[in-house]
C-alpha atoms as a PDB file:
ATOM      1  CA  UNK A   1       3.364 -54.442   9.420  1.00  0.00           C
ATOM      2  CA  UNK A   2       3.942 -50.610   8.907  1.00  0.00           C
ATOM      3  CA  UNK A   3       7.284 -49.606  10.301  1.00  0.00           C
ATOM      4  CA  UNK A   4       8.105 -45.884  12.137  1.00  0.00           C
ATOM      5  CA  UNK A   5      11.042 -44.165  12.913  1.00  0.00           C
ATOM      6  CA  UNK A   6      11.031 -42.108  16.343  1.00  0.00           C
ATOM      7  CA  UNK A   7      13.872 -40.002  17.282  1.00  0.00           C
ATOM      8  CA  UNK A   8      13.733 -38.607  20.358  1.00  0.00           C
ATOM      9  CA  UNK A   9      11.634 -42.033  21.296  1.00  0.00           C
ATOM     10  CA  UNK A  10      12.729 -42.217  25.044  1.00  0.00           C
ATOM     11  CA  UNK A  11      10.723 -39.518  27.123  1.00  0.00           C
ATOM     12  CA  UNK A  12       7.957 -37.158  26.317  1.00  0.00           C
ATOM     13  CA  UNK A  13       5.847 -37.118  23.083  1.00  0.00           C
ATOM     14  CA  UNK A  14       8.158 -39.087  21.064  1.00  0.00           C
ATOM     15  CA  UNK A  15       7.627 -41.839  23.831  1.00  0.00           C
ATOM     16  CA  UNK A  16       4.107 -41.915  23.850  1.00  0.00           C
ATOM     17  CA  UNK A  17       3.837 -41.388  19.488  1.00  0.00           C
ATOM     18  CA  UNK A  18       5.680 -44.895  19.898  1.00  0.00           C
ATOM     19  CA  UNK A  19       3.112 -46.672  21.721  1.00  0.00           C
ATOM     20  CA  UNK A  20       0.221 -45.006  20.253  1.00  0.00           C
ATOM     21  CA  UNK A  21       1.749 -46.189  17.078  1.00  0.00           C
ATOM     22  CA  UNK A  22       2.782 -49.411  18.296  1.00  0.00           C
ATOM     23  CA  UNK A  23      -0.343 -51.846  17.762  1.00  0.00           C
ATOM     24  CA  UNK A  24      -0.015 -50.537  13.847  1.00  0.00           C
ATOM     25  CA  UNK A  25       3.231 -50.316  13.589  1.00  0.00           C
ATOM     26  CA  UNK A  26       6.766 -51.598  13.968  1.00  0.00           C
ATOM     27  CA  UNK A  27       8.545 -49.117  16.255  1.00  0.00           C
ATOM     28  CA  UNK A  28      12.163 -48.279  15.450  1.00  0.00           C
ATOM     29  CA  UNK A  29      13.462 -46.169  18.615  1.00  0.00           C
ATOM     30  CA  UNK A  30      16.051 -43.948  19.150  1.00  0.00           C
ATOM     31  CA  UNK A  31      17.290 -42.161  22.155  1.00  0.00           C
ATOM     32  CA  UNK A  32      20.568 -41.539  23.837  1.00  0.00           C
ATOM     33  CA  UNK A  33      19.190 -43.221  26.784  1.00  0.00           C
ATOM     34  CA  UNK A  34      19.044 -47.040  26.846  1.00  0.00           C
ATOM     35  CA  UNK A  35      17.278 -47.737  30.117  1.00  0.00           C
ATOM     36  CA  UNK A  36      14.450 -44.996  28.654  1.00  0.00           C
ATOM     37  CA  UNK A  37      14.305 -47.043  25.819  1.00  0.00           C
ATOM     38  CA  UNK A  38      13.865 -50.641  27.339  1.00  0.00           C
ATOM     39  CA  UNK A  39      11.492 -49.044  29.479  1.00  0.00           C
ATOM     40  CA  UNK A  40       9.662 -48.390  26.232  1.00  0.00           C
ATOM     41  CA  UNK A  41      10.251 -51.539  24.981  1.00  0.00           C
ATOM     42  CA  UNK A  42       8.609 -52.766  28.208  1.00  0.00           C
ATOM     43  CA  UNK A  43       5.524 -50.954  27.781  1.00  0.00           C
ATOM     44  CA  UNK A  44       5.185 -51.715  24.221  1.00  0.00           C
ATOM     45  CA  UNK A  45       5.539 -56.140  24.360  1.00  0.00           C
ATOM     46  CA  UNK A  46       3.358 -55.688  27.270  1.00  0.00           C
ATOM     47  CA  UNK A  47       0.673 -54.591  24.929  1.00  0.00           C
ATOM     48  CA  UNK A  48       1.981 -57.014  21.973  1.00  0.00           C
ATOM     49  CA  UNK A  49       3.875 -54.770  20.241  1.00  0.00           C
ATOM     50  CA  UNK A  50       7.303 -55.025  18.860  1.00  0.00           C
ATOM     51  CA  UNK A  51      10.401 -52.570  18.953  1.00  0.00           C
ATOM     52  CA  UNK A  52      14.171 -52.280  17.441  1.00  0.00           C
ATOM     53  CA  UNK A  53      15.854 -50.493  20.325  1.00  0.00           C
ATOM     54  CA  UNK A  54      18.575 -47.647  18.911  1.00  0.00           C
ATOM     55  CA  UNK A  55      20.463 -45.931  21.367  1.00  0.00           C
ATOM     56  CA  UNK A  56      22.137 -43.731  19.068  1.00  0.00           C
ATOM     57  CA  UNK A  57      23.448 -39.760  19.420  1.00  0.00           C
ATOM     58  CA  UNK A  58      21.621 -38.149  16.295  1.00  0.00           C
ATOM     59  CA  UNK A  59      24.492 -35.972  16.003  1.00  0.00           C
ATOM     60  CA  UNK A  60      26.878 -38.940  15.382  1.00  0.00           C
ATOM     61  CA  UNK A  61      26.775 -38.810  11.479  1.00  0.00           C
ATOM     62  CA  UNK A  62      28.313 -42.397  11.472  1.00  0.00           C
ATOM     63  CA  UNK A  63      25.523 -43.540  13.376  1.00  0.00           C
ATOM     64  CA  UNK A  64      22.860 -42.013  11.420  1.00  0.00           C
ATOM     65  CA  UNK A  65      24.038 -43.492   8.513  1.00  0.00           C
ATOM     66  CA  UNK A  66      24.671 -46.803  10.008  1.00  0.00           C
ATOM     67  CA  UNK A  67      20.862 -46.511  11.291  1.00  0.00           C
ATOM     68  CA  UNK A  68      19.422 -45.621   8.469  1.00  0.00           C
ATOM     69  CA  UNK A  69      21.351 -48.667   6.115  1.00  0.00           C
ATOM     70  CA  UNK A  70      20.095 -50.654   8.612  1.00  0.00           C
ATOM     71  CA  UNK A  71      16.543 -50.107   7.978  1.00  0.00           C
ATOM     72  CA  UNK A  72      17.051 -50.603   4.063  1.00  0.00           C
ATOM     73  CA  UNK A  73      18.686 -53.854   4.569  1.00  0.00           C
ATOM     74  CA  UNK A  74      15.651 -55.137   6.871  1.00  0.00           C
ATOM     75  CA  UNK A  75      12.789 -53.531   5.632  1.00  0.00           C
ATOM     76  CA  UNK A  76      13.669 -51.579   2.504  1.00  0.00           C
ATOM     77  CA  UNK A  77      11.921 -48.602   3.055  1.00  0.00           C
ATOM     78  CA  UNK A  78      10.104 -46.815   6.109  1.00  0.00           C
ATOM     79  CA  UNK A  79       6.523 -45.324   6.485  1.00  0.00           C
ATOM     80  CA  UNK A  80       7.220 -42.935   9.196  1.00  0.00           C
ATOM     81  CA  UNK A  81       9.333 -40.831  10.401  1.00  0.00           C
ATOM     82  CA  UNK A  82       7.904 -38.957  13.582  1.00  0.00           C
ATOM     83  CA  UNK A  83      11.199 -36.163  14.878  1.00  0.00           C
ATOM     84  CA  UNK A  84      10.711 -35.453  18.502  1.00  0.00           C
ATOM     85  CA  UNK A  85      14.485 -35.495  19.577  1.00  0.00           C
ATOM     86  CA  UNK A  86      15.278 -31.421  20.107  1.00  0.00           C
ATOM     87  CA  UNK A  87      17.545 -29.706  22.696  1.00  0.00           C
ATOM     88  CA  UNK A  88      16.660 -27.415  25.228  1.00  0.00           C
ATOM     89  CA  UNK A  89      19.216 -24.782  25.969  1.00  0.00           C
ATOM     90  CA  UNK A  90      19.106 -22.446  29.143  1.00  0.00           C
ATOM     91  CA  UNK A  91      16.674 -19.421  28.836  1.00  0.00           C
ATOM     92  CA  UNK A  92      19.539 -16.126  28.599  1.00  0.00           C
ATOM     93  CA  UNK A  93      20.103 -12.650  27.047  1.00  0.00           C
ATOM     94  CA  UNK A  94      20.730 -12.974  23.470  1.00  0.00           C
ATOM     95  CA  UNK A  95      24.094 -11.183  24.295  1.00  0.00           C
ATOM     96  CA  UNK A  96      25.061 -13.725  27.124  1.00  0.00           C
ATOM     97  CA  UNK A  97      24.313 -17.205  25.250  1.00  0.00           C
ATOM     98  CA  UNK A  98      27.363 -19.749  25.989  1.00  0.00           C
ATOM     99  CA  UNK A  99      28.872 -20.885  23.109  1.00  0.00           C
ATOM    100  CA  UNK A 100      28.609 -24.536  23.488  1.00  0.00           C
ATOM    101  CA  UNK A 101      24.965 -23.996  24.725  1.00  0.00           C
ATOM    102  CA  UNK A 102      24.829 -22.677  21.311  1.00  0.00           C
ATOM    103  CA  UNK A 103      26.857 -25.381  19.432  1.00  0.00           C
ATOM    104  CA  UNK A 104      24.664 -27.669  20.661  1.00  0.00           C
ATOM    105  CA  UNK A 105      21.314 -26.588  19.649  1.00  0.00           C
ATOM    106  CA  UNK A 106      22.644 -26.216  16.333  1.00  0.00           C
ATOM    107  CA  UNK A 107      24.128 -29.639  16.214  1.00  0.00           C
ATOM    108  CA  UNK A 108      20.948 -31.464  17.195  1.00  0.00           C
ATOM    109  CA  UNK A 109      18.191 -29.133  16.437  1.00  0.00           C
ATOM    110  CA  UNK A 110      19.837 -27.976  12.550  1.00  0.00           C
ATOM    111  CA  UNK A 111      22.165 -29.810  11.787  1.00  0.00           C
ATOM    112  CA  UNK A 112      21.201 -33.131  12.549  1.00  0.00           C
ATOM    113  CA  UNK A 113      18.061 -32.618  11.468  1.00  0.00           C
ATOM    114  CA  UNK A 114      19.305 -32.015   7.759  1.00  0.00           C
ATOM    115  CA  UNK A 115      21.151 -34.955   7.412  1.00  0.00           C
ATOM    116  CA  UNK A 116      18.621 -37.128   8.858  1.00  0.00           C
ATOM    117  CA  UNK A 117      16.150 -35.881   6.073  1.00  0.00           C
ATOM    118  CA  UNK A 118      18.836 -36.725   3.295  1.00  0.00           C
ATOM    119  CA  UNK A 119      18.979 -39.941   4.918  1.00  0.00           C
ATOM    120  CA  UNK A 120      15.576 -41.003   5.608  1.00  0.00           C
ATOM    121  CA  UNK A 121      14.196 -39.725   2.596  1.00  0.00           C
ATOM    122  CA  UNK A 122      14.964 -42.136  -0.116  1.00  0.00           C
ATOM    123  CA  UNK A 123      13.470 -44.744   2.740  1.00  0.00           C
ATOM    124  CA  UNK A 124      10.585 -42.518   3.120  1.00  0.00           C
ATOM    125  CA  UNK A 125       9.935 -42.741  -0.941  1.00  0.00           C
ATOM    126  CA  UNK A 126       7.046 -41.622  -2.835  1.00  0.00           C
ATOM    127  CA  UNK A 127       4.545 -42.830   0.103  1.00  0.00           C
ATOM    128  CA  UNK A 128       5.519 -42.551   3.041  1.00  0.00           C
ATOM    129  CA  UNK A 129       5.443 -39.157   5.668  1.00  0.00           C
ATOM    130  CA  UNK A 130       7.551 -36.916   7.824  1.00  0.00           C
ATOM    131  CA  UNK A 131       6.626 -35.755  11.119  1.00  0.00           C
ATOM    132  CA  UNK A 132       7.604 -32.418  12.659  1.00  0.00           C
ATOM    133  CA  UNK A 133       6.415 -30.873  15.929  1.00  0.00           C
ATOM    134  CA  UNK A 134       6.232 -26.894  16.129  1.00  0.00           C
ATOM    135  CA  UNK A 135       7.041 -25.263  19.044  1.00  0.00           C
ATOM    136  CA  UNK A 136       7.069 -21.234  17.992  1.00  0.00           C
ATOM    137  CA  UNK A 137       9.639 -19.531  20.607  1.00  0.00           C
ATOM    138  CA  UNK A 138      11.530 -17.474  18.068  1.00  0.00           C
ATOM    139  CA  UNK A 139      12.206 -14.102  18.769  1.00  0.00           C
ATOM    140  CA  UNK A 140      10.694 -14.294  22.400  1.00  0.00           C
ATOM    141  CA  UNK A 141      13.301 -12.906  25.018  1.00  0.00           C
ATOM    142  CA  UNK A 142      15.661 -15.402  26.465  1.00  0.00           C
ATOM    143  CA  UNK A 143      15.346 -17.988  23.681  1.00  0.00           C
ATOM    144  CA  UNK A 144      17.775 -16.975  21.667  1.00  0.00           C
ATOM    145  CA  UNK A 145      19.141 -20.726  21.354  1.00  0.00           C
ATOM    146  CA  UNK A 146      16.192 -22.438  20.994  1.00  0.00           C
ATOM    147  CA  UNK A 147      13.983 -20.378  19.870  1.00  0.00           C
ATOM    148  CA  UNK A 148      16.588 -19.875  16.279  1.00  0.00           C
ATOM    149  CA  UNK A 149      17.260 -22.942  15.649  1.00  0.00           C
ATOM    150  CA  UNK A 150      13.952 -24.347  16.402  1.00  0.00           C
ATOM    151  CA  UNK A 151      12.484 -22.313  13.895  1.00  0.00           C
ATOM    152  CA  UNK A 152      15.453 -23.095  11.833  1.00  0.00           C
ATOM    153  CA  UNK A 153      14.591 -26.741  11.939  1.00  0.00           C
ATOM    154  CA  UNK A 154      10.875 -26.155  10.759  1.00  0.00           C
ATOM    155  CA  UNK A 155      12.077 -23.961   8.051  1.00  0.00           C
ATOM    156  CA  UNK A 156      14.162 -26.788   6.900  1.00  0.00           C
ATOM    157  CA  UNK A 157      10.770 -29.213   7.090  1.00  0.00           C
ATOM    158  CA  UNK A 158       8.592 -26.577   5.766  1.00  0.00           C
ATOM    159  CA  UNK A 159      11.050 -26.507   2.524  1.00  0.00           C
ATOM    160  CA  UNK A 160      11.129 -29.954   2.315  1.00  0.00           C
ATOM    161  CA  UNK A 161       7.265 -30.220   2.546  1.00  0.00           C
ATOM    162  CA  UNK A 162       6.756 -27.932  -0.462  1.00  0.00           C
ATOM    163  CA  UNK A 163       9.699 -29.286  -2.325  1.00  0.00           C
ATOM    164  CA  UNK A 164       8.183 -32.533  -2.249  1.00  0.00           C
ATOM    165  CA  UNK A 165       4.377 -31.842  -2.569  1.00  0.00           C
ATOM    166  CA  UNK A 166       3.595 -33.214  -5.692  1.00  0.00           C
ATOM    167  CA  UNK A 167       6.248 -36.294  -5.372  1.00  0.00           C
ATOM    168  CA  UNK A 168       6.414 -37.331  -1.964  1.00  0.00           C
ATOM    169  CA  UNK A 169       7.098 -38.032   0.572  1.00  0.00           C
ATOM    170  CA  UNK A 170       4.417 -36.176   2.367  1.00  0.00           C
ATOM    171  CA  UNK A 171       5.762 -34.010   5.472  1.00  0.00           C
ATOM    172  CA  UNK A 172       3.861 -32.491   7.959  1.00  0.00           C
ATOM    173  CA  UNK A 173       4.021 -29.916  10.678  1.00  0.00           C
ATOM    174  CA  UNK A 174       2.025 -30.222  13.829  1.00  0.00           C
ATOM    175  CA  UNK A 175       1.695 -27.714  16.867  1.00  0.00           C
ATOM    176  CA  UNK A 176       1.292 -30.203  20.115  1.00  0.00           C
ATOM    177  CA  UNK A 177      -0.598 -28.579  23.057  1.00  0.00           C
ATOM    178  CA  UNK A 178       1.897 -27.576  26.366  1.00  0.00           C
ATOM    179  CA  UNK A 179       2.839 -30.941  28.019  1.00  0.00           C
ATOM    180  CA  UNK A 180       4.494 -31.409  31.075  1.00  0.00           C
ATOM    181  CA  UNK A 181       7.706 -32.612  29.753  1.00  0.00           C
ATOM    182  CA  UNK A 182      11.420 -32.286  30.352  1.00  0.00           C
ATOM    183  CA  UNK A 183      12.029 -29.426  28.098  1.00  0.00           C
ATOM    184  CA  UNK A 184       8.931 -27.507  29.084  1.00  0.00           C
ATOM    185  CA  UNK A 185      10.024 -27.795  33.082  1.00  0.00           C
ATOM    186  CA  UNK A 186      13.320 -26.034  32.102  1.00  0.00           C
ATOM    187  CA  UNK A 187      12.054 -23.210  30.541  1.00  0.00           C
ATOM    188  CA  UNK A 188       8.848 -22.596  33.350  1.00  0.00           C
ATOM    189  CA  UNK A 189      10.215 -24.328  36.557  1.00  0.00           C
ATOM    190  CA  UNK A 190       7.718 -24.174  39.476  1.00  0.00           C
ATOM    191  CA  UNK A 191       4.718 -23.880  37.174  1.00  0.00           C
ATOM    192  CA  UNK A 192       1.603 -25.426  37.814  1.00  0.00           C
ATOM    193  CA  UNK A 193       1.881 -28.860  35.560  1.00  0.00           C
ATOM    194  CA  UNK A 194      -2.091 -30.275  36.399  1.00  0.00           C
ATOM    195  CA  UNK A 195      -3.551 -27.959  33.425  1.00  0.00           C
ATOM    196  CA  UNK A 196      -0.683 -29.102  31.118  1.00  0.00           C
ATOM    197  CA  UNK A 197      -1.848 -31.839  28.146  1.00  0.00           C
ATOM    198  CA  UNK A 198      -0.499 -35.558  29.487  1.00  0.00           C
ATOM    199  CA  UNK A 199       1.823 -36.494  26.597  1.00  0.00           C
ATOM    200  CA  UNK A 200      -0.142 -39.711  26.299  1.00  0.00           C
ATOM    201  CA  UNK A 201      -3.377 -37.466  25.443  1.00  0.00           C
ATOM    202  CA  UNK A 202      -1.983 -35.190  23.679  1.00  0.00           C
ATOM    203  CA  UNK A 203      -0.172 -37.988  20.713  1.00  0.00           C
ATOM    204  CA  UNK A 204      -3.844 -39.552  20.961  1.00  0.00           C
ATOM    205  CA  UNK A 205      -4.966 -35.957  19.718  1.00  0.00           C
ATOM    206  CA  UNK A 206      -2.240 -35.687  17.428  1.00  0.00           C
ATOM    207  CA  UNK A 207      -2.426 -39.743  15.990  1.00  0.00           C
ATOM    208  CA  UNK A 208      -5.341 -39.341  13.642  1.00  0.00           C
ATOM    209  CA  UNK A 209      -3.447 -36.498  11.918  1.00  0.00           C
ATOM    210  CA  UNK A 210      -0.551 -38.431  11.681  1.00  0.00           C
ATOM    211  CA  UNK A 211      -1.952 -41.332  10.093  1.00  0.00           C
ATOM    212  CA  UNK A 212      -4.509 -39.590   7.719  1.00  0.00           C
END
């Protein structure tokens, strides 16, 4: 069996990628939260699919590197990687953002993502793909923090996707619809969620793409 790498696997679109990717694949999770994740777990055996739980901080370097080792050791390489793990900061003035609201969104939306490429490349190899969802906020007011280094972290995937064109591994960039999720509710609190794309749908939508 194919295997996948989710980060951000516990809530949300990375959630649902896992178990739309689950009957085809081997599901390697990881999320900070471990009761998301054996909920996940749940939902996948229940449907006769299998999971390695990884409750892992992407921003632990240790970790990362411990992960991917891991995944050489078992399977020797990886066919996906799907990247849905990103940060949310508070919406504020560009001239009022905290500095550890900052920090933060650097650390997992940058910085993290960087090393995670150097380390799940060489897994990835000549064949196998890179996932990256879009989510265009830069330069709209009060999303200074997320909107920067969100578009910092597809600039990093859009490099990587033309660096490694003609030798793999293929990367691609996908815009998911609005969804009522976790980081959507914090930056539009009280809005009407019923016209919103059910995260379920939506990596339905998004799963041919992913596995053409």
């Amino acid at each position: 069996m194919k295997t996948a790498l989710i980060t951000g696997a516990s809530r949300g679109l990375g959630a649902a990628l896992a178990e739309a990717l689950a009957p085809t694949h081997h599901i390697i999770a990881v999320a900070r939260t471990t009761g998301a994740l054996e909920d996940l777990d749940d939902r996948i055996k229940a449907k006769g699919g299998d999971t390695t739980l990884a409750p892992m901080d992407i921003t632990v370097d240790a970790a990362m590197q411990q992960l991917c080792r891991s995944i050489y050791d078992r399977w020797g390489s990886l066919d996906l990687w799907a990247h849905a793990a990103i940060h949310a900061a508070p919406l504020t003035p560009a001239s009022h953002i905290n500095p550890k609201d900052f920090n933060k969104s650097t650390d997992i939306n940058v910085t993290s993502t960087s090393r995670m490429i150097s380390y799940v490349a060489p897994l990835l190899g000549e064949n196998g793909k890179a996932v990256f969802f879009e989510d265009a906020r830069g330069g709209e007011a009060f999303y200074g923090s997320y909107g920067a280094t969100k578009a910092a972290q597809i600039a990093l995937a859009r490099s990587w996707e033309v660096e490694t064109a003609k030798t793999g591994p293929r990367v691609q960039i996908l815009s998911p619809n609005p969804m009522p999720t976790a980081t959507r509710a914090r930056f539009f609190p009280g809005e009407d969620r019923d016209p919103l794309a059910d995260p379920k749908s939506e990596a339905a939508r998004l799963l041919p793409e992913i596995l053409s």
